[in-house]
Protein backbone atom coordinates (compact mmCIF):
# COMPACT_ATOMS: atom_id res chain seq x y z
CA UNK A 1 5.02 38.56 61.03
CA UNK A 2 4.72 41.71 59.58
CA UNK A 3 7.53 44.38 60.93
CA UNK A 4 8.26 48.20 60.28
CA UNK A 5 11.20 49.16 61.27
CA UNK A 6 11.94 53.11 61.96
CA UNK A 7 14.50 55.35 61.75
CA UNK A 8 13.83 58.84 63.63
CA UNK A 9 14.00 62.41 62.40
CA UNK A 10 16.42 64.18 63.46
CA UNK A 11 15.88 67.33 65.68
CA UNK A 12 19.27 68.45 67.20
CA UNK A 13 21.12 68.35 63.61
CA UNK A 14 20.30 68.86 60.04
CA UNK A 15 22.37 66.65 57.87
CA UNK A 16 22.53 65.09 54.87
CA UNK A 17 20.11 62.43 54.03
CA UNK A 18 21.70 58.81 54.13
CA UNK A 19 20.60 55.29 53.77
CA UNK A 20 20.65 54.13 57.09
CA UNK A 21 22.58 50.87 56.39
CA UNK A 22 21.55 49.13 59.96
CA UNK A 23 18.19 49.29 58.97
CA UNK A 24 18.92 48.00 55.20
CA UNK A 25 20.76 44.62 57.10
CA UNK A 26 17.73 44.02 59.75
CA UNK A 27 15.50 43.95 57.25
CA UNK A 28 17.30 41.68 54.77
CA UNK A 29 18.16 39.16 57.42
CA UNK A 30 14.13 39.34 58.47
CA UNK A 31 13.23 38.71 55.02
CA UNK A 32 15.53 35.89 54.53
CA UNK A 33 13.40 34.24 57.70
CA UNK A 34 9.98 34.44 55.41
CA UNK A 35 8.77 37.98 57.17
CA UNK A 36 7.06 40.59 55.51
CA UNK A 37 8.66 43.89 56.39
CA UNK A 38 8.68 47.74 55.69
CA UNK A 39 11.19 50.30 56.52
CA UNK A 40 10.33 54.25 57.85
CA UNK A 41 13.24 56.34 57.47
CA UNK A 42 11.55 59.69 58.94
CA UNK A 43 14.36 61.20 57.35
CA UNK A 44 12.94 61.24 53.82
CA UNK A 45 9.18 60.07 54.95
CA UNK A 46 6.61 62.99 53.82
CA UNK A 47 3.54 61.09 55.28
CA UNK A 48 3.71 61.04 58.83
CA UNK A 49 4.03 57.73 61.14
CA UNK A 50 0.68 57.46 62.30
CA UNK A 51 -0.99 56.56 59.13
CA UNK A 52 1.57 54.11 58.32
CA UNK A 53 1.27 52.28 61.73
CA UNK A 54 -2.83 52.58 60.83
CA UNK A 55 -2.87 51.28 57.49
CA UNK A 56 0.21 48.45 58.25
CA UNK A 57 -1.17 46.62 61.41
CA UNK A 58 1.73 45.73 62.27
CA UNK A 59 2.93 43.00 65.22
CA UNK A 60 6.08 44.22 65.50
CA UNK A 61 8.00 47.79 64.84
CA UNK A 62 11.35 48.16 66.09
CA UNK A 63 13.66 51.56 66.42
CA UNK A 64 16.98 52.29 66.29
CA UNK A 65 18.43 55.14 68.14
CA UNK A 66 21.72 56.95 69.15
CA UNK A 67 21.86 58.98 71.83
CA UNK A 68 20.87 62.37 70.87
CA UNK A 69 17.55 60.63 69.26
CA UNK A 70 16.58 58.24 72.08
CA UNK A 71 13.49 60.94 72.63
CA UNK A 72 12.06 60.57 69.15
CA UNK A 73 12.80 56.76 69.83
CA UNK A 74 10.40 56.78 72.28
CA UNK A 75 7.95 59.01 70.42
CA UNK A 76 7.92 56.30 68.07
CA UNK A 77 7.21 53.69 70.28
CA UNK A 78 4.17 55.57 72.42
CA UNK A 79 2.65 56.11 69.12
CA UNK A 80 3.11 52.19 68.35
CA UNK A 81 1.91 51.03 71.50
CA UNK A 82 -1.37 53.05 71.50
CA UNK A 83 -2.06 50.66 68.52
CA UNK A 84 -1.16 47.25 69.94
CA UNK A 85 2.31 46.63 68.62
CA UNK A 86 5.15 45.29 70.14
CA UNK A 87 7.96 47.74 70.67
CA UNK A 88 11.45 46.76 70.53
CA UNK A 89 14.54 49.59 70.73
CA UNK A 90 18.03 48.94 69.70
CA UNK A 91 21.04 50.86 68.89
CA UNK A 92 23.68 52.48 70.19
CA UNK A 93 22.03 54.00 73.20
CA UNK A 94 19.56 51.49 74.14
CA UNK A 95 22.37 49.30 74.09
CA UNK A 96 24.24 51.10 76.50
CA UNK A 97 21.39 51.97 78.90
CA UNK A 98 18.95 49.31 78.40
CA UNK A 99 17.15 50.19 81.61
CA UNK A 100 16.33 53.71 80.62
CA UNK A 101 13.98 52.61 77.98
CA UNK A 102 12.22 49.81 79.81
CA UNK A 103 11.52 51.83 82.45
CA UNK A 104 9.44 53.83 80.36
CA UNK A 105 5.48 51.56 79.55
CA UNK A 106 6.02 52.34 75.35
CA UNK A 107 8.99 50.29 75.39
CA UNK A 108 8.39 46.19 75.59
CA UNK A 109 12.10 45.21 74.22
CA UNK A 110 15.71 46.02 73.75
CA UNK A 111 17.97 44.72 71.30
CA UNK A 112 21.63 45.17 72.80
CA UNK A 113 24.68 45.12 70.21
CA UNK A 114 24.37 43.60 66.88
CA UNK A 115 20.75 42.93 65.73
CA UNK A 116 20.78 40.55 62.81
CA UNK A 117 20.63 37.21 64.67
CA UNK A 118 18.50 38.64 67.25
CA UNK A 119 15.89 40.39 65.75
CA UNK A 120 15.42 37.32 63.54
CA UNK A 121 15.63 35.09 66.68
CA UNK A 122 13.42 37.31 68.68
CA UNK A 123 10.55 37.04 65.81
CA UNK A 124 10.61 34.08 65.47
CA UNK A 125 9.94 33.28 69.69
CA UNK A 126 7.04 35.92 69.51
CA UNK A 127 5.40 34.16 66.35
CA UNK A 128 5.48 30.99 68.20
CA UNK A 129 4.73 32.41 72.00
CA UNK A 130 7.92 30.89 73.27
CA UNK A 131 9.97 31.88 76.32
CA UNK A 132 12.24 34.97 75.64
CA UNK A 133 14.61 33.87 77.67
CA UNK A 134 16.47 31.92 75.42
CA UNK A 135 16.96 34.95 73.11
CA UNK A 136 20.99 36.00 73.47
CA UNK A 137 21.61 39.76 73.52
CA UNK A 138 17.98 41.45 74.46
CA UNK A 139 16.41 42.80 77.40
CA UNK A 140 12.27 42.66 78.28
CA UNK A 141 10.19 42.59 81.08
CA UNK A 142 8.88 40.04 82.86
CA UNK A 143 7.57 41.79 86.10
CA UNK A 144 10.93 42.83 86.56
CA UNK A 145 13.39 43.94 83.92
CA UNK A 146 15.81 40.79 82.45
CA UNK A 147 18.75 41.11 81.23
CA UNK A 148 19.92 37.91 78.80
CA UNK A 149 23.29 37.08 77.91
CA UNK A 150 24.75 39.18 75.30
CA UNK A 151 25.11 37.56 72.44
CA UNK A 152 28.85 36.60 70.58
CA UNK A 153 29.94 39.16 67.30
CA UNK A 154 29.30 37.25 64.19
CA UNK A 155 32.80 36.49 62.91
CA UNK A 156 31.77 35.89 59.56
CA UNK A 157 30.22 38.80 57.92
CA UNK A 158 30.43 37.47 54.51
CA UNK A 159 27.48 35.46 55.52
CA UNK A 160 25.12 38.32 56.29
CA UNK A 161 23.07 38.86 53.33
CA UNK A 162 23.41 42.52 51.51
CA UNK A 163 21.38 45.24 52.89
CA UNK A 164 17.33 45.75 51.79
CA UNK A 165 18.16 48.48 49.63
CA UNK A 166 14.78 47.68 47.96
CA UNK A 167 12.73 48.89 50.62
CA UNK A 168 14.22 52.78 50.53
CA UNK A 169 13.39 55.20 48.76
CA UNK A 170 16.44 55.98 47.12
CA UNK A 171 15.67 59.13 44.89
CA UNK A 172 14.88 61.07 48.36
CA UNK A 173 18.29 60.20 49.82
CA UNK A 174 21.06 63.19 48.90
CA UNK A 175 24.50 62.95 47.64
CA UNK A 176 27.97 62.37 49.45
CA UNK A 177 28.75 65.90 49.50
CA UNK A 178 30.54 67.33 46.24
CA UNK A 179 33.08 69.42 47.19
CA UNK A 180 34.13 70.26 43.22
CA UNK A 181 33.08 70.17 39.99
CA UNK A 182 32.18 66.86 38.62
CA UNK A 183 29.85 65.00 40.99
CA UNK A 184 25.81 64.92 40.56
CA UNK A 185 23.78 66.75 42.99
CA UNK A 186 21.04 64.59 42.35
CA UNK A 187 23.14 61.43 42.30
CA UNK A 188 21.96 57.80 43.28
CA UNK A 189 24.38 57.55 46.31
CA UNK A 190 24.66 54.21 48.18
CA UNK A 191 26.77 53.43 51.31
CA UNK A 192 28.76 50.42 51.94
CA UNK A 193 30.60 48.93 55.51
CA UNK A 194 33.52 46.92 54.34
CA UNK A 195 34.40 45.98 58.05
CA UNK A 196 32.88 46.35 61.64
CA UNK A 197 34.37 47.52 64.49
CA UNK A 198 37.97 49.92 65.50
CA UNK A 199 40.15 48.19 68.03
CA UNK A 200 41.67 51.71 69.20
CA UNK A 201 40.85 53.31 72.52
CA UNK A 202 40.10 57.01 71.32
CA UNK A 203 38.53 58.53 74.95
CA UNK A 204 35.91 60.15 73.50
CA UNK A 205 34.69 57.26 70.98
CA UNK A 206 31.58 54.94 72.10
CA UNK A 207 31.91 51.34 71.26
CA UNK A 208 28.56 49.85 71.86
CA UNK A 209 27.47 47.39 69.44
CA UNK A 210 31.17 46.27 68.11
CA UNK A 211 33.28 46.77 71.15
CA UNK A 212 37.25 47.24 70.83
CA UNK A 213 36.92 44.51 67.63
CA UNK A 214 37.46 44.86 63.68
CA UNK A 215 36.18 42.65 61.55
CA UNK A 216 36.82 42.37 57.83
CA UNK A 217 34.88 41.25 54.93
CA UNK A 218 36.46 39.53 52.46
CA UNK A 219 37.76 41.84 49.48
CA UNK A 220 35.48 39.36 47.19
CA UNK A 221 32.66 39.89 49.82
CA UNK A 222 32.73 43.42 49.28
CA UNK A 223 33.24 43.76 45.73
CA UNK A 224 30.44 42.01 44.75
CA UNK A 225 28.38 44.09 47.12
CA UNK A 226 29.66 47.35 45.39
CA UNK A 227 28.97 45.20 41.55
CA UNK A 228 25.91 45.00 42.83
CA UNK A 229 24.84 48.47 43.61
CA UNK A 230 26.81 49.77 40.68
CA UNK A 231 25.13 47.22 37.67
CA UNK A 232 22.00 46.28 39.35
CA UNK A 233 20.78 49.52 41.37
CA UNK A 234 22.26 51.94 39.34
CA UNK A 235 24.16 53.48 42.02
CA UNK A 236 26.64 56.85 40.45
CA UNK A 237 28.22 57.89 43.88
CA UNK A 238 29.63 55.03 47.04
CA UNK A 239 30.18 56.65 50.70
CA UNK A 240 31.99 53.64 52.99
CA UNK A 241 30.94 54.12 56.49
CA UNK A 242 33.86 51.93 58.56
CA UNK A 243 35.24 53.32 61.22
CA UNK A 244 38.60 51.86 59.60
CA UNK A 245 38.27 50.71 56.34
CA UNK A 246 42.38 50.51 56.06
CA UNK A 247 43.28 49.06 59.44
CA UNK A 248 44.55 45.99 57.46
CA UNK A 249 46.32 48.38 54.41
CA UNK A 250 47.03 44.98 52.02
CA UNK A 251 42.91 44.17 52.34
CA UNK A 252 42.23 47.52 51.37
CA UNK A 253 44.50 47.55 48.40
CA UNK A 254 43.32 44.55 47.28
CA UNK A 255 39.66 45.80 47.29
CA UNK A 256 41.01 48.84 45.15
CA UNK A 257 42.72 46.66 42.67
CA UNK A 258 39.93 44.27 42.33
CA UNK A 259 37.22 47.57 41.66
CA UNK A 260 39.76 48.06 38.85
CA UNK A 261 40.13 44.72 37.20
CA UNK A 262 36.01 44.82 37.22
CA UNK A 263 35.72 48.37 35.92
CA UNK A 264 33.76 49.32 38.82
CA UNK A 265 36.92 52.99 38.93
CA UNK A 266 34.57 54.76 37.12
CA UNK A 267 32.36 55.32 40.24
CA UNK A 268 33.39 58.13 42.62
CA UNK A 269 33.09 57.22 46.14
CA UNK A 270 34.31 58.85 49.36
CA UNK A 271 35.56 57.60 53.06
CA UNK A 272 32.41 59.15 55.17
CA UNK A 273 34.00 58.71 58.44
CA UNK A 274 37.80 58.92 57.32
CA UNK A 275 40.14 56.62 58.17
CA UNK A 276 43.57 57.24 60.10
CA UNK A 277 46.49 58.63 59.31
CA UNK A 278 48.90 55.77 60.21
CA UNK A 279 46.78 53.12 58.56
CA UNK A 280 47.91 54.65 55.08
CA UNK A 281 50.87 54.68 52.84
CA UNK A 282 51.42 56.36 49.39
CA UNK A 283 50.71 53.33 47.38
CA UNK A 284 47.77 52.63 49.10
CA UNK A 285 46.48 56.09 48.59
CA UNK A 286 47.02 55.92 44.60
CA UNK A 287 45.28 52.72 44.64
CA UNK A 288 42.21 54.40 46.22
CA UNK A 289 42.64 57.39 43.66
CA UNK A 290 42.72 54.50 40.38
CA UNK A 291 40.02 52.85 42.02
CA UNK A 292 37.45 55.77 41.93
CA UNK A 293 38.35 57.36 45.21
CA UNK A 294 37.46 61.04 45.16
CA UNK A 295 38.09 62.11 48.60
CA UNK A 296 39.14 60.86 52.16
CA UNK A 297 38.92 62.00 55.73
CA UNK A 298 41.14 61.97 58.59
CA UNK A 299 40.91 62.16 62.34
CA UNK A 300 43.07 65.12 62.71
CA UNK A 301 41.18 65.52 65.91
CA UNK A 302 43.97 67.99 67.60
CA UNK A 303 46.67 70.42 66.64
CA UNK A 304 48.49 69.81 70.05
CA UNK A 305 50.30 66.49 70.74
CA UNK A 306 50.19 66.65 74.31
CA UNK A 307 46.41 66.70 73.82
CA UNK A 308 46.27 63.76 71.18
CA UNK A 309 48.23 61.94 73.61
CA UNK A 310 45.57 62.67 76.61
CA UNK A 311 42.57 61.61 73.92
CA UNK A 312 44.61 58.35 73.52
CA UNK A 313 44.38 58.99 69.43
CA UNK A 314 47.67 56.99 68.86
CA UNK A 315 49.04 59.42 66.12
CA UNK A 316 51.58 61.78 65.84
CA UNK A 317 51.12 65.21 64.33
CA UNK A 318 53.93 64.01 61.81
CA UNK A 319 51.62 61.64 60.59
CA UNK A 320 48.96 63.87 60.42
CA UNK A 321 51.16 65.74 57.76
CA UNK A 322 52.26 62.99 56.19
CA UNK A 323 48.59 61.59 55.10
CA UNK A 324 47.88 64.77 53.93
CA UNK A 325 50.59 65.52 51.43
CA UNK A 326 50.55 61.65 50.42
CA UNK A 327 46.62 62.37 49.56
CA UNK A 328 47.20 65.25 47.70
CA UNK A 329 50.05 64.24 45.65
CA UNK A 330 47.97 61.24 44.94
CA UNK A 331 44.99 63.70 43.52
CA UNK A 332 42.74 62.84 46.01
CA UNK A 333 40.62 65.46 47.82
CA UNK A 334 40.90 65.68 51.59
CA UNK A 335 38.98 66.07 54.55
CA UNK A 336 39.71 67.03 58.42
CA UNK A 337 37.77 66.55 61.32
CA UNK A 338 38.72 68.58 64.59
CA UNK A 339 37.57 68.44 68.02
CA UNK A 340 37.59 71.16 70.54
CA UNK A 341 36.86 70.67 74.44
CA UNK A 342 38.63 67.67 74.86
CA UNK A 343 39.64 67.99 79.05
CA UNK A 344 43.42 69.47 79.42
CA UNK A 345 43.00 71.74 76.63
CA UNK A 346 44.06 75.23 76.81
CA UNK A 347 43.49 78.58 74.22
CA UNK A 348 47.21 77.41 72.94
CA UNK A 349 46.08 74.11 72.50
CA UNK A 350 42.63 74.81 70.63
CA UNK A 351 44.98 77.53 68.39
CA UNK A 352 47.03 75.22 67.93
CA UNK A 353 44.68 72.99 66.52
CA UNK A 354 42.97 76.33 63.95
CA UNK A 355 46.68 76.50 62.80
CA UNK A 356 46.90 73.07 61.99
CA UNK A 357 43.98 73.25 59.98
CA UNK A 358 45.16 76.31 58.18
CA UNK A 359 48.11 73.84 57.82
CA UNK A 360 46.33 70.66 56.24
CA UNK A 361 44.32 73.23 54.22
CA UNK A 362 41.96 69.85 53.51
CA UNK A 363 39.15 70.79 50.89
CA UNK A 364 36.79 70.24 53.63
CA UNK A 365 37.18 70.91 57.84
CA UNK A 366 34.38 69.63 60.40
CA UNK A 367 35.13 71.29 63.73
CA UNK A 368 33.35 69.64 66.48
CA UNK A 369 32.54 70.51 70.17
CA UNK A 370 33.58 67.52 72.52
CA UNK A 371 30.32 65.23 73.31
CA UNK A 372 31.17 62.86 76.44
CA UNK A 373 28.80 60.02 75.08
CA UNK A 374 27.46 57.48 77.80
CA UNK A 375 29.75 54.46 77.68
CA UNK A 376 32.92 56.65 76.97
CA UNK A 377 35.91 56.96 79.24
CA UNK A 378 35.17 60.30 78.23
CA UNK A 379 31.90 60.41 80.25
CA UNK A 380 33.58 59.24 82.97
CA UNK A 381 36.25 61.48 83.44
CA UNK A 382 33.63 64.35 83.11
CA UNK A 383 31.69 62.74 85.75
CA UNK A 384 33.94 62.70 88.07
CA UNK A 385 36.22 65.26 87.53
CA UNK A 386 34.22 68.42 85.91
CA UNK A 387 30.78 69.95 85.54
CA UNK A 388 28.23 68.35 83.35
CA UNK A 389 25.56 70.32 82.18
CA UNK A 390 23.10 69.03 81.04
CA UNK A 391 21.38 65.38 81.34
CA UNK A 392 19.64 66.04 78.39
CA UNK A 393 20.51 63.63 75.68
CA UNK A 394 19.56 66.25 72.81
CA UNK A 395 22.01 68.18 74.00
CA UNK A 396 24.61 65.23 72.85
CA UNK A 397 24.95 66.11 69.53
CA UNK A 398 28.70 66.87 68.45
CA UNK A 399 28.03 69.49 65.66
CA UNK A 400 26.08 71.59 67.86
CA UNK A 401 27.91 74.75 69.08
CA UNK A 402 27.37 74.66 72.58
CA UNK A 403 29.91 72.99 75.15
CA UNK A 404 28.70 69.98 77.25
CA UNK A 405 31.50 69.80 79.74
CA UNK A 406 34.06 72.50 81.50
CA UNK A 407 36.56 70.71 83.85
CA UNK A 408 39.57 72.29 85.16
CA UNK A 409 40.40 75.85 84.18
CA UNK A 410 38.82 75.38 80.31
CA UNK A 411 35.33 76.86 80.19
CA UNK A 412 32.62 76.62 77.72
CA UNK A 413 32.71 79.94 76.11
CA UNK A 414 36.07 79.65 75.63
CA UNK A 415 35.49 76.21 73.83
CA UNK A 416 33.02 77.63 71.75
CA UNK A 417 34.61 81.24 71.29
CA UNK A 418 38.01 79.13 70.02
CA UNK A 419 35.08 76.68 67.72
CA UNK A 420 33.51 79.80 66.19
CA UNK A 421 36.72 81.22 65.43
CA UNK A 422 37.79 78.15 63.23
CA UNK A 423 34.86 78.33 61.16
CA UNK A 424 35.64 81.43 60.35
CA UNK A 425 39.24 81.81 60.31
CA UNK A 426 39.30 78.40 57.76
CA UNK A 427 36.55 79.19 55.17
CA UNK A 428 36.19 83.08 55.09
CA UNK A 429 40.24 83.31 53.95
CA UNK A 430 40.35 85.42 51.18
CA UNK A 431 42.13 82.61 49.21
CA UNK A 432 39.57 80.27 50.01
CA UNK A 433 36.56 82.61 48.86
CA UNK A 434 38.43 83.30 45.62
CA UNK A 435 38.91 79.65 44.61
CA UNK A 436 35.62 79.05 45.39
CA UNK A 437 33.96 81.80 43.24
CA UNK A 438 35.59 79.80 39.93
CA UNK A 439 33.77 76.36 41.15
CA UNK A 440 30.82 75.78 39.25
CA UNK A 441 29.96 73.72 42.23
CA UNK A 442 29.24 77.35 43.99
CA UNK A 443 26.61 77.95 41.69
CA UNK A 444 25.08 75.01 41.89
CA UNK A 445 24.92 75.45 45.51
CA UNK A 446 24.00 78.95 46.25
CA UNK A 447 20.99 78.41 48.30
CA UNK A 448 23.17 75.79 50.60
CA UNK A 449 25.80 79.10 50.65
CA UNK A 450 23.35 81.48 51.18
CA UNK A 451 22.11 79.61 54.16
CA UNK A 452 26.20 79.47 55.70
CA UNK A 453 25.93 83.10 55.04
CA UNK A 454 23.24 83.65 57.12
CA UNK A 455 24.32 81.41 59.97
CA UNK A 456 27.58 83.10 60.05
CA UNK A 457 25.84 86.50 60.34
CA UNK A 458 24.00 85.10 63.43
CA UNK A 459 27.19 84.07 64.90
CA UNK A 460 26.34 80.39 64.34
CA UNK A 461 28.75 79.85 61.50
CA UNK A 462 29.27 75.91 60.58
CA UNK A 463 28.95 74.47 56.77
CA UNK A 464 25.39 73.06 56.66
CA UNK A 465 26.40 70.74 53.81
C-alpha cells in the first residue's frame, strides 16, 4: 500500500522543531512489511497538504494527535477523505477518546496505544479486504462504532526496528536548545527513547499509550541506535525523550560507560523531558557528564511539599536540592520545570515555588499553567470538584498563560498573576541579565531575545526558545 503518515502544525504553541520519533517507528515497522510510505511533518512542510495528498494517491494516511491538536487531526483527515483515502487517527488523544473522532464522517479508524504492530496489522487486513475484527488495539465502524481488544505492550523493544529517520527532512528540524556557548545553532539534532513508559502516579500526568509501565531497552540496544545516528547520519547534537531514562540508575550508567568505551562522549546530548530527582546519584550524574551529557531536567514541579504530596510527585524538596547541587558539581547544566494551578495551592504555595526556583537557579526554568488532560486523575478531580472552563481542547496546552481550572478558593488570575511573576522575577534578575550579556550565545540569538522582549512588554513574558 502506499501510506503518508502526518504530523499536524501546531497552533496553540510555537516550539522548537523536533523529529517526531512516533512517526519515525510507524514508518520503519511499515516498511519492514514491504509498504511504500511517506512522512508529513507540517511542522517543517513548506508545501501545503493538499498537493501532497494529490500528487501521492494514497490508500492510506494516518495522524497522530495529542490533545491540544486533535482539531488539525481532523483537518487532516477531511482533507484526506475528500480524496478517497482511508483515515486512521492515533495518539494520545484518540486513544483516550476513541469515540470523539469516529463520530465525526472524516475519521474511518483509530489506532489506540502503541501503533507498531497495529498499523502494520491493520494494512495488511485492508490490502487483503479481511475482517477488521481480528485487529487488537483499534476502533472502526461497522454501522455502529467497535471497539477491539486492546492490544498487549510489546515487552521487547529491542526488536522494533530503529526509527525512519530517512524519510525527514532533517536540515529543517532545529537544535536542542543551547543554553551556552559551544553548541551549533544549525546542528543535525536527533532524538532517541531509551525506554517506554513511567510507573509513577503524578495526578496531572496522562498515561495513554504506555500505561503505569517502564520498559527498558537494552544498553547494547540503545547504543547502537545512538552509533548509528552519530557515524551513519551524521547526527552533532542527541535529545532523549523518556519520561525516565534513569528509573533503573545501573542501566543508565551502563549506557554512559558504554558511549565512552565507543567514543560516541564527544556528542552533546540533553534529557528533553528530565528525569527525577530520586532516580539519580552523584556517580551517575558524572557518568552522564563523561559521556557527553550537557544538560538535564528535573520535575521540580512545586516549591511547597504539602502540594508535591497532593500531586502525588513522590519527592521531597530535599531531593530536589540534592539533584541540583550533585548536577552542578558534576558540570552539568540544569534545567527546572514548575507547575502552577495544581488544586490546594495557595499565593504561599505558588511563592513558594518562585523562591525555589530562585533557589535551584537551573540555567533554564519552564513555568507551566496546570492542564487537567482527559484521562488524568487530574481531570477528574476538576470535574467534579471545580469549574472547568473551557471544553475546548486548544485551550489544553500547558505553556499557554491562561488557567484552565479554579477549584476551591485559588482563582485563575491569581494562577496566572503568580505564573507571570516567575518569568519575570527568574530571568530579568540583574545577575542573570549580566551573565548573559558575556554569552556569545546572546548574540547569536538576538532575534529569539528580541522576540522575549517584546512578549514581556505585552505582559506575555515566557522564553520562546
Amino acid at each position: 500500500m502506499r501510506i503518508l503518515l502526518v504530523g499536524p502544525k501546531s497552533t496553540v504553541w510555537s516550539s522548537r522543531k523536533h523529529i517526531p520519533l512516533g512517526l519515525g517507528y510507524l514508518a520503519a515497522v511499515l516498511e519492514g512489511a514491504g509498504h511504500e510510505v511517506e512522512i508529513y511533518d507540517a511542522v517543517v512542510e513548506t508545501e501545503p497538504l493538499g498537493p501532497v495528498l494529490d500528487r501521492g494517491k494514497f490508500d492510506l494516511v494516518g495522524v497522530t494527535a495529542v490533545t491540544p491538536l486533535i482539531y488539525e487531526a481532523w483537518e487532516v483527515a477531511a482533507q484526506v477523505k475528500e480524496r478517497g483515502a482511508i483515515t486512521v487517527l492515533g495518539g494520545p488523544h484518540p486513544t483516550l477518546l476513541p469515540d470523539e473522532s469516529l463520530e465525526r464522517p472524516e475519521v474511518d479508524i483509530v489506532v489506540r496505544g502503541e501503533g507498531e504492530e497495529t498499523i502494520v496489522e491493520l494494512a495488511q487486513a485492508l490490502e487483503e479486504g479481511s475482517d477488521l475484527e481480528g485487529v487488537l488495539g483499534i476502533s472502526f465502524k461497522k454501522g455502529t462504532i467497535v471497539h477491539n481488544p486492546s492490544r498487549p505492550l510489546s515487552e521487547d523493544l529491542d526488536s522494533l526496528p530503529f526509527p525512519a529517520h530517512h524519510l525527514f527532512k532533517i536540515e529543517r528540524y532545529t537544535n536542542l536548545q543551547p543554553l551556552t556557548d559551544g553548541l551549533d545553532p544549525h546542528a543535525r539534532a536527533y532524538t532517541i527513547v531509551t525506554s517506554r513508559g513511567c510507573p509513577y502516579g503524578c495526578i496531572f500526568c496522562s498515561k495513554a499509550i504506555t500505561g503505569r509501565t517502564w520498559r527498558p531497552r537494552s544498553p547494547e540496544n540503545v547504543v547502537a541506535e545512538w552509533r548509528w545516528l552519530v557515524k551513519d547520519l551524521g547526527a552533532t547534537e542527541i535529545g532523549i525523550t523518556d519520561d525516565v531514562m534513569t528509573l533503573d540508575a545501573k542501566r543508565a550508567k551502563r549506557i554512559c560507560r558504554l558511549l565512552i568505551q565507543e567514543g560516541l562522549n564527544h556528542i552533546p546530548w540533553i534529557t528533553v523531558h528530565g528525569i527525577r530527582v530520586d532516580d539519580v546519584d552523584e556517580e551517575l550524574l558524572h557518568l552522564m557528564k563523561e559521556a557527553g551529557c550537557k544538560r538535564v531536567g528535573f520535575g521540580v514541579e512545586s516549591g511547597s511539599q504539602r502540594v508535591l504530596d497532593y500531586m502525588k510527585k513522590g519527592q521531597t524538596i530535599e531531593e530536589v536540592r540534592r539533584a541540583f547541587r550533585w548536577s552542578k558539581e558534576a558540570g552539568l547544566e540544569t534545567m527546572g520545570f514548575f507547575i502552577f494551578g495544581m488544586p490546594t495551592e495557595t499565593e504561599e504555595t505558588m511563592e513558594a515555588t518562585i523562591r525555589l526556583a530562585l533557589e535551584l537557579d537551573p540555567d533554564l526554568a519552564n513555568f507551566m499553567i496546570a492542564a487537567p488532560y482527559p484521562g488524568t486523575e487530574l481531570y477528574e478531580i476538576i470535574l467534579h470538584e471545580g469549574n472547568l472552563f473551557s471544553r475546548d481542547w486548544r485551550d489544553f496546552a500547558i505553556h499557554d498563560e491562561k488557567a484552565r481550572f479554579a477549584i476551591g478558593e485559588m482563582t485563575a488570575e491569581l494562577v496566572e498573576r503568580k505564573w507571570h511573576e516567575a518569568y519575570r522575577r527568574f530571568y530579568l534578575r540583574p545577575s542573570r541579565i549580566l551573565k548573559r550579556l558575556f554569552s556569545l550565545d546572546t548574540w547569536r540569538r538576538l532575534p529569539l531575545h528580541f522576540a522575549n522582549a517584546r512578549r514581556f512588554f505585552l505582559g506575555k513574558f515566557r522564553p520562546a526558545g
